[in-house]
Protein backbone atom coordinates (compact mmCIF):
# COMPACT_ATOMS: atom_id res chain seq x y z
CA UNK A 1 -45.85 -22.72 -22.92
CA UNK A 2 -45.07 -18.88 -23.14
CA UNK A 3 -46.98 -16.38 -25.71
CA UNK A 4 -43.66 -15.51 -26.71
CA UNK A 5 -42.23 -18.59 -27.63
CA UNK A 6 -45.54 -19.27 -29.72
CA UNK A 7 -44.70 -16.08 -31.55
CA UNK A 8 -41.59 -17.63 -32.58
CA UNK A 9 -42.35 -20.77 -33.90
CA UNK A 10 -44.99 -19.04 -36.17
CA UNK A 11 -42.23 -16.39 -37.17
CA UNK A 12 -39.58 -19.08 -37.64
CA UNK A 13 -42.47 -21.48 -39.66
CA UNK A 14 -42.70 -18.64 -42.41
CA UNK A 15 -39.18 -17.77 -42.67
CA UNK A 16 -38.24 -21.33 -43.29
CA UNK A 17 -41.52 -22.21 -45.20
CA UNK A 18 -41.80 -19.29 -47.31
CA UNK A 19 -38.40 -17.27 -47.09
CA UNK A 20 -40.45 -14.39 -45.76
CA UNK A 21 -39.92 -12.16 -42.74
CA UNK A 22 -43.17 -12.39 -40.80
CA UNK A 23 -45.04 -9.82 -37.77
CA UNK A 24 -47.36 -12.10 -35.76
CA UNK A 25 -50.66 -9.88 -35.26
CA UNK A 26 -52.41 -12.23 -33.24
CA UNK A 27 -52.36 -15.32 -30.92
CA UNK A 28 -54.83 -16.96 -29.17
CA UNK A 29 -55.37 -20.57 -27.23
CA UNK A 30 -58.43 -22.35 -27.91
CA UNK A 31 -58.67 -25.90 -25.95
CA UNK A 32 -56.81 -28.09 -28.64
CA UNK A 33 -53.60 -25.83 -29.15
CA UNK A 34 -52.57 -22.32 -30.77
CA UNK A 35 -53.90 -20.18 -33.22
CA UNK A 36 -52.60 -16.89 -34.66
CA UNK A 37 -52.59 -14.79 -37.23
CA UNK A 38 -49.48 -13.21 -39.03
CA UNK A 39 -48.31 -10.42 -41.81
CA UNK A 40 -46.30 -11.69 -44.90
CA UNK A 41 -45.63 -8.87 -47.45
CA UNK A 42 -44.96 -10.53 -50.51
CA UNK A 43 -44.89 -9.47 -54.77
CA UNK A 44 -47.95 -8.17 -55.92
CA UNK A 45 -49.46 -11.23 -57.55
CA UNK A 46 -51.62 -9.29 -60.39
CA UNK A 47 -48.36 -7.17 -60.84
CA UNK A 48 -46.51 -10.15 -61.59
CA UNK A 49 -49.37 -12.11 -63.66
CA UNK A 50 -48.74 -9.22 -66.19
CA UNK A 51 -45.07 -9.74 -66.34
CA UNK A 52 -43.83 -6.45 -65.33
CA UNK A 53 -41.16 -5.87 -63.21
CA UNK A 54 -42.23 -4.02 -59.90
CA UNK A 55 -41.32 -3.55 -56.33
CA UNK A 56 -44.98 -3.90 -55.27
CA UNK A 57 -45.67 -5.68 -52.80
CA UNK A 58 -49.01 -7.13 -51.55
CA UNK A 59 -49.42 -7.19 -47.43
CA UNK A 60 -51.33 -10.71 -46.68
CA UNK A 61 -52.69 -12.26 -43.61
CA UNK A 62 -51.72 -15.66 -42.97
CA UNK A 63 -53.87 -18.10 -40.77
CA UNK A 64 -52.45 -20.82 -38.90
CA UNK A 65 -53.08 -23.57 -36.21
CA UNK A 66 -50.16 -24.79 -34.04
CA UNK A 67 -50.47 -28.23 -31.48
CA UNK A 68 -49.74 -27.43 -27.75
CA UNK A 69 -46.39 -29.01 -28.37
CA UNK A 70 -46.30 -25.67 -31.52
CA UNK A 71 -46.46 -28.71 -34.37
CA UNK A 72 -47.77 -26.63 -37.20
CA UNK A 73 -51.04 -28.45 -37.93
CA UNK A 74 -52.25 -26.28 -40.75
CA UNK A 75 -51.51 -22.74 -42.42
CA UNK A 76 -53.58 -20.79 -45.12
CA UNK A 77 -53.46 -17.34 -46.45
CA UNK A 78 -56.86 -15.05 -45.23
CA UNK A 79 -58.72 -13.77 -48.53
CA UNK A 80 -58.86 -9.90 -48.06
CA UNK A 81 -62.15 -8.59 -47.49
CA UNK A 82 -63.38 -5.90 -49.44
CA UNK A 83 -65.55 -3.14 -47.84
CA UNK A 84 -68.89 -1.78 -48.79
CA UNK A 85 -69.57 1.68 -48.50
């Protein structure tokens, strides 16, 4: 199986899954299939909780697992960290 075709399954997963465009920012193979990592911008949630209309959007990291056979096995958006100074 080629990186590349990894990166497309993930991009193609999130355009049919969520109707988003997607960048993959990361791929790796552990033993038991494919991970990787990808960038969804999407409407400002806390813009959009106070009803106001916006172009905002929020960049999120999305997390997901794919078989060796690229079977989407699970998918979860990565809480942002905040930094301490």
């Amino acid at each position: 199986m080629k990186i590349e075709e990894v990166g497309k399954a993930i991009t193609d997963f999130f355009k049919k899954t969520l109707d988003r465009d997607s960048k993959v920012i990361k791929i790796a193979k552990p033993s038991d299939g494919w991970m990787g990592e990808a960038e969804i911008y999407e409407e400002s949630s806390f813009i959009k909780s106070l009803g106001l209309p916006t172009r905002v959007q929020d960049r999120n990291i999305y997390e997901i697992k794919l078989t060796n056979n690229l079977e989407v096995s699970s998918y979860a958006r990565k809480e942002k960290v905040m930094k301490e100074e």
